[in-house]
PDB file of N, CA and C in Angstrom:
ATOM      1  N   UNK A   1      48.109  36.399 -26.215  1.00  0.00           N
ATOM      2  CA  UNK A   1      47.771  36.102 -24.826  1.00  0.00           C
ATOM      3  C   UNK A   1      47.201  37.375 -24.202  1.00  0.00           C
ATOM      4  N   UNK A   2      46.302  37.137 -23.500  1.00  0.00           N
ATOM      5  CA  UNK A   2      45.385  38.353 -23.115  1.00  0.00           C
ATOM      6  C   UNK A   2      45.962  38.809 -21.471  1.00  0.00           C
ATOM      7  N   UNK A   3      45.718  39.813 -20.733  1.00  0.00           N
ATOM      8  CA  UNK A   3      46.512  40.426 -19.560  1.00  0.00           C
ATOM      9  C   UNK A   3      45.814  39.710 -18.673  1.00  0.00           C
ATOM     10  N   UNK A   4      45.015  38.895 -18.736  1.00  0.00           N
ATOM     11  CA  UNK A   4      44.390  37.646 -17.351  1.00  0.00           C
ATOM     12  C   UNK A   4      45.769  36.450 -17.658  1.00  0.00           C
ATOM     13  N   UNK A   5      45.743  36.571 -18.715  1.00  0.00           N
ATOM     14  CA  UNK A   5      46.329  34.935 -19.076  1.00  0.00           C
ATOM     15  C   UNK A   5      48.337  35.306 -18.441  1.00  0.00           C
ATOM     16  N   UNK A   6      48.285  36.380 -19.013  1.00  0.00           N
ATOM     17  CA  UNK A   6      50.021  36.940 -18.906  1.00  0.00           C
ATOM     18  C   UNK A   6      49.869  36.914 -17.193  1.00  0.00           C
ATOM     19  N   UNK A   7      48.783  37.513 -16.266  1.00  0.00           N
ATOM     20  CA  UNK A   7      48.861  37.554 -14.477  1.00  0.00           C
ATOM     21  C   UNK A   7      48.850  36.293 -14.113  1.00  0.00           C
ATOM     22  N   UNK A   8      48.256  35.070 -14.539  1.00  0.00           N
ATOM     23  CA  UNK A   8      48.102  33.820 -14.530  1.00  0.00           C
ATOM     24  C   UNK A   8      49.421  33.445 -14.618  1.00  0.00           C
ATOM     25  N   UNK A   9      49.609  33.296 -15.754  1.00  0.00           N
ATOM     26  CA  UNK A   9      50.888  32.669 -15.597  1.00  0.00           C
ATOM     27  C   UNK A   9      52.079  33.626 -14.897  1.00  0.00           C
ATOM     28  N   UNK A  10      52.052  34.213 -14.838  1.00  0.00           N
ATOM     29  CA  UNK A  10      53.122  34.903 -14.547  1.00  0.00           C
ATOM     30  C   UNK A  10      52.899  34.737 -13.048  1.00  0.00           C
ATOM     31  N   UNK A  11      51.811  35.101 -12.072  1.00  0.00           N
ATOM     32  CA  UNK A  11      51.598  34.355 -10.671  1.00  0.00           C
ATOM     33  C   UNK A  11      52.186  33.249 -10.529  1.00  0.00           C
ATOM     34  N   UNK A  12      51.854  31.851 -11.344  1.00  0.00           N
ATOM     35  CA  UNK A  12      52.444  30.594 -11.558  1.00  0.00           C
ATOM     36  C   UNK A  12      53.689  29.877 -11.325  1.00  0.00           C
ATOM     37  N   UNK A  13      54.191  31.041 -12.349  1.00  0.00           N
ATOM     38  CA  UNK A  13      56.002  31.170 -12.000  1.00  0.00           C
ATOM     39  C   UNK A  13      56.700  31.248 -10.833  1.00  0.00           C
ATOM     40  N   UNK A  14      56.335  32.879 -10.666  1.00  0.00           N
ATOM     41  CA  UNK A  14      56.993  33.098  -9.311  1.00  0.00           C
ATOM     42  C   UNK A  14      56.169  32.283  -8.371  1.00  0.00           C
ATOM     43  N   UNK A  15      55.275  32.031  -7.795  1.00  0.00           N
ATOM     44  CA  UNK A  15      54.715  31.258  -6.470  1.00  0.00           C
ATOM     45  C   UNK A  15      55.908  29.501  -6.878  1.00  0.00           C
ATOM     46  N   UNK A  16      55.833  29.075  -7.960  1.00  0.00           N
ATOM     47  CA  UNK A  16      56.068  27.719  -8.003  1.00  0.00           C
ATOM     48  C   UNK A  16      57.600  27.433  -7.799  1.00  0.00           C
ATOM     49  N   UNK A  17      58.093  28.769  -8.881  1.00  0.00           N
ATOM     50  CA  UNK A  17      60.005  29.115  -8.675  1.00  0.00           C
ATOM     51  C   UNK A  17      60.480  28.819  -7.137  1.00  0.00           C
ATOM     52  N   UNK A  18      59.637  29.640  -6.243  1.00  0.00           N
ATOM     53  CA  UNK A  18      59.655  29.994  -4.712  1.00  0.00           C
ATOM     54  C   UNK A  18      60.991  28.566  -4.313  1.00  0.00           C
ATOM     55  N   UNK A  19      60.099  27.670  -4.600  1.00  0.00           N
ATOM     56  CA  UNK A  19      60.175  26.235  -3.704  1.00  0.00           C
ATOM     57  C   UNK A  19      61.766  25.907  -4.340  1.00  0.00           C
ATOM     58  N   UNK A  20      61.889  26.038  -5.704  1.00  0.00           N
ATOM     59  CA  UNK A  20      63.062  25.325  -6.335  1.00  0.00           C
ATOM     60  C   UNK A  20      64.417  26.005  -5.321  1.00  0.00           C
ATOM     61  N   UNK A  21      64.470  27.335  -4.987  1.00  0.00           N
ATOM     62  CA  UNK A  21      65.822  27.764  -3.939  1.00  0.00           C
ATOM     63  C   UNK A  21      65.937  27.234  -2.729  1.00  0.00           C
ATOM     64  N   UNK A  22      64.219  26.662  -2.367  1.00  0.00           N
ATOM     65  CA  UNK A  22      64.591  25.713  -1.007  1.00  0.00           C
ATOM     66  C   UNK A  22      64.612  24.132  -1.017  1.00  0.00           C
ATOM     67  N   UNK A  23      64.529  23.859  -2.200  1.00  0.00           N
ATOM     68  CA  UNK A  23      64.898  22.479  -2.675  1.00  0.00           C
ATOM     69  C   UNK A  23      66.582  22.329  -2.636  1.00  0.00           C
ATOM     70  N   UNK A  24      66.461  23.573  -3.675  1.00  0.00           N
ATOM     71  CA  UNK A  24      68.315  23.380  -4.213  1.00  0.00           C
ATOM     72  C   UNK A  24      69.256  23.590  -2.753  1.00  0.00           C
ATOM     73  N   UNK A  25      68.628  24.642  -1.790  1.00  0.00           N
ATOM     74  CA  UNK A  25      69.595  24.843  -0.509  1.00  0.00           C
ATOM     75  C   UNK A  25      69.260  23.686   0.395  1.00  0.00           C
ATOM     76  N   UNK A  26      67.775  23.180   0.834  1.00  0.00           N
ATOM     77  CA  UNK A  26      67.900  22.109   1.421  1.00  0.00           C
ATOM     78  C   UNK A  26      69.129  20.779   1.137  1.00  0.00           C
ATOM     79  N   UNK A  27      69.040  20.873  -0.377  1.00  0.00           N
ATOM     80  CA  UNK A  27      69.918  19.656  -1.126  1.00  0.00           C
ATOM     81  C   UNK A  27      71.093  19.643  -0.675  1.00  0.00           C
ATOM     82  N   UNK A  28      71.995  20.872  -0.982  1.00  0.00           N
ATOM     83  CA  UNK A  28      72.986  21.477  -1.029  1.00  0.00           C
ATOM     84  C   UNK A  28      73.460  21.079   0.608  1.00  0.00           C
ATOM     85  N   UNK A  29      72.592  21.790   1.882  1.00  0.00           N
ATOM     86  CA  UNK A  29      73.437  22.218   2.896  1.00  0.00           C
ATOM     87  C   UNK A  29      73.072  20.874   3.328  1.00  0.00           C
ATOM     88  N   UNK A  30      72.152  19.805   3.037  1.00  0.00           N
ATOM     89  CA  UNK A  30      71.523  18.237   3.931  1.00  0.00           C
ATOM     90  C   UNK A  30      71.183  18.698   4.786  1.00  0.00           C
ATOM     91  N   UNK A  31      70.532  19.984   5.105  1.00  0.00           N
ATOM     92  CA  UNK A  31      70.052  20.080   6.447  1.00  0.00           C
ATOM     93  C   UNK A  31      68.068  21.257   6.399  1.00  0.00           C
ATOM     94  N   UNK A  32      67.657  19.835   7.215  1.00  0.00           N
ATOM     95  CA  UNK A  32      66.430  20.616   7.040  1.00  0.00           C
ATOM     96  C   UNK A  32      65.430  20.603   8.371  1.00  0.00           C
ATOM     97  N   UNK A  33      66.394  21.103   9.053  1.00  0.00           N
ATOM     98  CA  UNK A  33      65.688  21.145  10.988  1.00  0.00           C
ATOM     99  C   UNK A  33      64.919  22.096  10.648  1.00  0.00           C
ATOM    100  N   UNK A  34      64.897  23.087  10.743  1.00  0.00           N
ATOM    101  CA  UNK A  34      64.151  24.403   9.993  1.00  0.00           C
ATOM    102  C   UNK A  34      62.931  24.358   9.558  1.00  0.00           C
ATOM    103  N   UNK A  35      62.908  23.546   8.752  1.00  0.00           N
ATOM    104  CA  UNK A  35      61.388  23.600   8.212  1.00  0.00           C
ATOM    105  C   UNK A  35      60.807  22.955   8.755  1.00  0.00           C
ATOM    106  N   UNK A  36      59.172  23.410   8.450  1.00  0.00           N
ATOM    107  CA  UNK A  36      58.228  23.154   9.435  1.00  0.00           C
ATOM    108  C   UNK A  36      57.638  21.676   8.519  1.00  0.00           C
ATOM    109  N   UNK A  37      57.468  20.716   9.139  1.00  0.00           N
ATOM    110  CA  UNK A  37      56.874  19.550   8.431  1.00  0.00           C
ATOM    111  C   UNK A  37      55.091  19.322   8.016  1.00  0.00           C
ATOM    112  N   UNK A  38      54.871  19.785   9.219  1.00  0.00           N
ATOM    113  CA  UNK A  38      53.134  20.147   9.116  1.00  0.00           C
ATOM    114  C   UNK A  38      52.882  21.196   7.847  1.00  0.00           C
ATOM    115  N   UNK A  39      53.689  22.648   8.315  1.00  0.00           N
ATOM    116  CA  UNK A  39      53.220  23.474   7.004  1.00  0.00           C
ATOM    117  C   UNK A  39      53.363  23.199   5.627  1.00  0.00           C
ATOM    118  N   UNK A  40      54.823  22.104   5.483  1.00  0.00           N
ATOM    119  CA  UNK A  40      54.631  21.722   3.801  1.00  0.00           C
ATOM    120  C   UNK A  40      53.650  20.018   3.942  1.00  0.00           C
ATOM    121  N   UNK A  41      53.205  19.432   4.864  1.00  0.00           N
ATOM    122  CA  UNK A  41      52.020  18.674   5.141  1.00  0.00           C
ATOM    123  C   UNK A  41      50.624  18.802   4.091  1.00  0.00           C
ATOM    124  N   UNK A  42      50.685  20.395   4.780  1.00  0.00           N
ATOM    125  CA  UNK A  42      49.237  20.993   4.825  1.00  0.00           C
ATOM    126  C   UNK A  42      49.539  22.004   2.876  1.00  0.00           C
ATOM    127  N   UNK A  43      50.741  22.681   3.268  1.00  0.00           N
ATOM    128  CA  UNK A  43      51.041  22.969   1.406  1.00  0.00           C
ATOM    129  C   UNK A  43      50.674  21.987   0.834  1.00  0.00           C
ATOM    130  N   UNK A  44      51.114  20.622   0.782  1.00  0.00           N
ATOM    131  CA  UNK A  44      50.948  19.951  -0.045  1.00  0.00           C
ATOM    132  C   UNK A  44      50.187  19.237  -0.697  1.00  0.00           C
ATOM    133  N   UNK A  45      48.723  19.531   0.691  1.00  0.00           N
ATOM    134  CA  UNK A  45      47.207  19.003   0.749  1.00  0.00           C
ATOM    135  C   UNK A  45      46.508  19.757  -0.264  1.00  0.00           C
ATOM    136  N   UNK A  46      47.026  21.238   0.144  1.00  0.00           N
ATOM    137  CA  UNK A  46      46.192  21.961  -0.743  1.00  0.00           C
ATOM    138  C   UNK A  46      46.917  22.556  -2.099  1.00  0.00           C
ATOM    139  N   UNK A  47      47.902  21.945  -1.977  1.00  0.00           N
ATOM    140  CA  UNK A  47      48.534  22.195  -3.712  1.00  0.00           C
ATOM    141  C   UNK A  47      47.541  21.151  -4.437  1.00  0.00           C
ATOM    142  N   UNK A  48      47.543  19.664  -4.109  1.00  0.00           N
ATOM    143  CA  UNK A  48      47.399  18.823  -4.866  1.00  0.00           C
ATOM    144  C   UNK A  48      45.640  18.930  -5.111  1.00  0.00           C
ATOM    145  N   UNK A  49      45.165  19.449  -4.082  1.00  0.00           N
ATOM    146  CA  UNK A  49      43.622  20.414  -4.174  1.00  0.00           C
ATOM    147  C   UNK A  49      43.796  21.497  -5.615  1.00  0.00           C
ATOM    148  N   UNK A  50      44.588  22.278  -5.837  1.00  0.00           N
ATOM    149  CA  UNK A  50      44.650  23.231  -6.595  1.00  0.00           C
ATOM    150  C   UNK A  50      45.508  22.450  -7.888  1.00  0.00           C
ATOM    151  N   UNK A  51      45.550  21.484  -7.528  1.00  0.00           N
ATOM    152  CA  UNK A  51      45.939  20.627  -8.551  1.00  0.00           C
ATOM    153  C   UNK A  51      44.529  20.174 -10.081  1.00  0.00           C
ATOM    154  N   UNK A  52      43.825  19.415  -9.126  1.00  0.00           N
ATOM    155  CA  UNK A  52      42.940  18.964  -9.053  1.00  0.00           C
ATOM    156  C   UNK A  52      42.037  19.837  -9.672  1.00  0.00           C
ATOM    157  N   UNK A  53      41.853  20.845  -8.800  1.00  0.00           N
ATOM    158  CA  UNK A  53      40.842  22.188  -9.729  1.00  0.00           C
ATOM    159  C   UNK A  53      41.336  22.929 -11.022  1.00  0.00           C
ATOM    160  N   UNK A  54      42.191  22.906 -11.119  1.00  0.00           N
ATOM    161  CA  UNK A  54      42.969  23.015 -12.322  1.00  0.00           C
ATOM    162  C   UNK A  54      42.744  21.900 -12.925  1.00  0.00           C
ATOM    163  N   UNK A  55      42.820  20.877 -12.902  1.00  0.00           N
ATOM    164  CA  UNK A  55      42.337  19.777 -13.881  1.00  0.00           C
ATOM    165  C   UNK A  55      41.325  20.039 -14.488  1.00  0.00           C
ATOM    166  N   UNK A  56      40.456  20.128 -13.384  1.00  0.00           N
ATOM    167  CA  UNK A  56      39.209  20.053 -13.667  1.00  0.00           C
ATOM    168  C   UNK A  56      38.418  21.134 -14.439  1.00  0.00           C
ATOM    169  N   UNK A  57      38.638  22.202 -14.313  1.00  0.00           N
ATOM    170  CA  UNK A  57      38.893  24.027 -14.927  1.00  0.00           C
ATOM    171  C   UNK A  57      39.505  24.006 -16.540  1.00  0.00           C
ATOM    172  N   UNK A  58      40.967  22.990 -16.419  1.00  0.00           N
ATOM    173  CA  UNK A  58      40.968  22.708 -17.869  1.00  0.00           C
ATOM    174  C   UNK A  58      42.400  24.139 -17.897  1.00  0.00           C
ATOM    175  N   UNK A  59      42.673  24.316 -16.823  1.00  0.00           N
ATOM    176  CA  UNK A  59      43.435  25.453 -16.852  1.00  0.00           C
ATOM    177  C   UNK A  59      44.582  25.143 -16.938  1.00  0.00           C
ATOM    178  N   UNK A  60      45.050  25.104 -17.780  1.00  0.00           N
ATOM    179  CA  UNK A  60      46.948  24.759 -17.976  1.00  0.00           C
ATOM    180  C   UNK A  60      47.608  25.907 -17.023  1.00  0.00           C
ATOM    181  N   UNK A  61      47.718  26.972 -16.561  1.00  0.00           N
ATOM    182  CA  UNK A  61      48.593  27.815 -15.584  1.00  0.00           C
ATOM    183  C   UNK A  61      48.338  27.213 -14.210  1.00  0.00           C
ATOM    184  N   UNK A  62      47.024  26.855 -13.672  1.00  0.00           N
ATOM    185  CA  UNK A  62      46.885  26.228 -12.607  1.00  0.00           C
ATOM    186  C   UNK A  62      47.533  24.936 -12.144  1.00  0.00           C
ATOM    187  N   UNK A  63      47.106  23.981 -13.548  1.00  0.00           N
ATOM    188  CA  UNK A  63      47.496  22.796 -12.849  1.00  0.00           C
ATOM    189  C   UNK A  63      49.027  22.446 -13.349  1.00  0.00           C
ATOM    190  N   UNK A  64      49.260  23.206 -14.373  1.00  0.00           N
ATOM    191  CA  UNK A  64      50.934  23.050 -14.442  1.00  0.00           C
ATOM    192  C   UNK A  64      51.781  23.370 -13.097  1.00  0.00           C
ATOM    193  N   UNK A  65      51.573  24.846 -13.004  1.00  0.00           N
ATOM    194  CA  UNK A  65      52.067  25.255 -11.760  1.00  0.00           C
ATOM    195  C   UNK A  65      51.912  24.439 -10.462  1.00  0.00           C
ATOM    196  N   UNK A  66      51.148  23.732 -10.353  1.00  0.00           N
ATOM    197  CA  UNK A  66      50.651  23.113  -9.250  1.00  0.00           C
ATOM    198  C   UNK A  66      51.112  21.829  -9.139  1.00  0.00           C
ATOM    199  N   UNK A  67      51.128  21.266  -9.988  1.00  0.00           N
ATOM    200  CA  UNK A  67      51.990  19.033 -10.569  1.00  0.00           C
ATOM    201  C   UNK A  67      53.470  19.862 -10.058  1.00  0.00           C
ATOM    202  N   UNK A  68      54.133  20.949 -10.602  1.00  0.00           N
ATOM    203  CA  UNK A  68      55.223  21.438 -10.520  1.00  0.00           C
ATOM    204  C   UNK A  68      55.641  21.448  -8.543  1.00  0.00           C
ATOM    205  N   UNK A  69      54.498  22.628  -7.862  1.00  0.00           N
ATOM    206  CA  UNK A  69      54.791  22.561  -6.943  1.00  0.00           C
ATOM    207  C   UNK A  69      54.860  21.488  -5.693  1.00  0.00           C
ATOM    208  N   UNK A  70      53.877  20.582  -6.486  1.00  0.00           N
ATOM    209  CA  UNK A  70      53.426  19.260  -5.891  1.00  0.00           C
ATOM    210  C   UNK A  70      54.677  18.522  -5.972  1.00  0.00           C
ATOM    211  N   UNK A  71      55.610  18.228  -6.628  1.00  0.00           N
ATOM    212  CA  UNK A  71      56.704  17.404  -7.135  1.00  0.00           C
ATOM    213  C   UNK A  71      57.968  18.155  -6.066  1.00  0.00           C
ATOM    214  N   UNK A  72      58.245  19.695  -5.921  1.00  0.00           N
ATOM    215  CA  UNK A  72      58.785  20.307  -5.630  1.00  0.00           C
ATOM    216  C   UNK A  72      58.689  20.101  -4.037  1.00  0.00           C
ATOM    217  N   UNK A  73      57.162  20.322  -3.306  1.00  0.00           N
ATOM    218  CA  UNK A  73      56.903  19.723  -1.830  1.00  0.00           C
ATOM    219  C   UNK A  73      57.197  18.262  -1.894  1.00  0.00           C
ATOM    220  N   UNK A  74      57.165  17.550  -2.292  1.00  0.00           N
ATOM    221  CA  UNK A  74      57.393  16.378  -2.522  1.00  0.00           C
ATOM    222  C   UNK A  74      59.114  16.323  -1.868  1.00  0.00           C
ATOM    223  N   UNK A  75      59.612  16.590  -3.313  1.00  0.00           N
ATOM    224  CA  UNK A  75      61.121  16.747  -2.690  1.00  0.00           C
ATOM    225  C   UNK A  75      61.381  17.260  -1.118  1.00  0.00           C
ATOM    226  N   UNK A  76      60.641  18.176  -0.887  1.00  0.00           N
ATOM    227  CA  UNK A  76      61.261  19.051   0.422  1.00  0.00           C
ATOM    228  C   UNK A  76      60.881  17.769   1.631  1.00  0.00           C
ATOM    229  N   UNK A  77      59.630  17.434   1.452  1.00  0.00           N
ATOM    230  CA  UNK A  77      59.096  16.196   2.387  1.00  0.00           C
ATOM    231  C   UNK A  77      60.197  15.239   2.544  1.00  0.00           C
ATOM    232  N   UNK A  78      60.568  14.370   1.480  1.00  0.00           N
ATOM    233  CA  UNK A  78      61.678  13.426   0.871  1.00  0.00           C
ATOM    234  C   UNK A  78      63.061  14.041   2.012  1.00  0.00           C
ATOM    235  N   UNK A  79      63.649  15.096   1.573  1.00  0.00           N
ATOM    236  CA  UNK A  79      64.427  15.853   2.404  1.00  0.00           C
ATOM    237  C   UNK A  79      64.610  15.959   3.429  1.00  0.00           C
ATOM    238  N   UNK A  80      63.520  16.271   4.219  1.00  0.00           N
ATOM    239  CA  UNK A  80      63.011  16.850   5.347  1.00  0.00           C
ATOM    240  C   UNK A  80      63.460  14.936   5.852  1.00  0.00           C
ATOM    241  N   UNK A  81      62.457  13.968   5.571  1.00  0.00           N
ATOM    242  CA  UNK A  81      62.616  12.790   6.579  1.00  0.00           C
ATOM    243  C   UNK A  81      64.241  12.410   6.463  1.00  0.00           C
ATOM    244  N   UNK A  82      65.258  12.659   5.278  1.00  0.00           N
ATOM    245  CA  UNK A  82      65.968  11.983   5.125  1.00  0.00           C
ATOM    246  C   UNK A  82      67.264  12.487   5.854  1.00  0.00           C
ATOM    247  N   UNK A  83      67.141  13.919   5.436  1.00  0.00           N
ATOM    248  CA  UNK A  83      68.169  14.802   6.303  1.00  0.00           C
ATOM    249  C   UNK A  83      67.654  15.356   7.773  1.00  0.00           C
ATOM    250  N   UNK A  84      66.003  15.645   8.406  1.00  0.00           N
ATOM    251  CA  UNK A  84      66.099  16.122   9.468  1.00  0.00           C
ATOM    252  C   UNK A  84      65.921  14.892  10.592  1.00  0.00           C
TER     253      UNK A  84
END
């Protein structure tokens, strides 16, 4: 693996990891007044955008990371209507 491919993915990780501690604490405490609904709205517009270009690019770090974070906003959305 070449040092583009190791920053790639390795960007991937941490940006996508981010979401899983506010999944697991949203889960955890049922409470999600806090978050902003528009900003994971608008995350989630343009994840599934960077989804998409990653498809299309053929780039496995992009669009993995991205189905990942997409699933992950997903949850928080899910959350957000059910607990706030």
């Amino acid at each position: 693996m070449n040092i583009t491919a190791v920053v790639g993915v390795t960007a991937a990780v941490l940006t996508t990891s981010c979401y899983v501690f506010q999944v697991a604490k949203s889960w955890k405490s049922k409470h999600t007044k806090d978050l902003s609904m528009g900003m994971f709205l608008t995350l989630l517009a343009g994840t599934v955008l960077w989804l998409v270009y990653g498809i299309m690019l053929n780039q496995p770090p992009i669009y993995l990371a991205n189905g990942t974070t997409v699933l992950l906003s997903l949850s928080l959305v899910f959350l957000k209507f059910k607990y706030g």
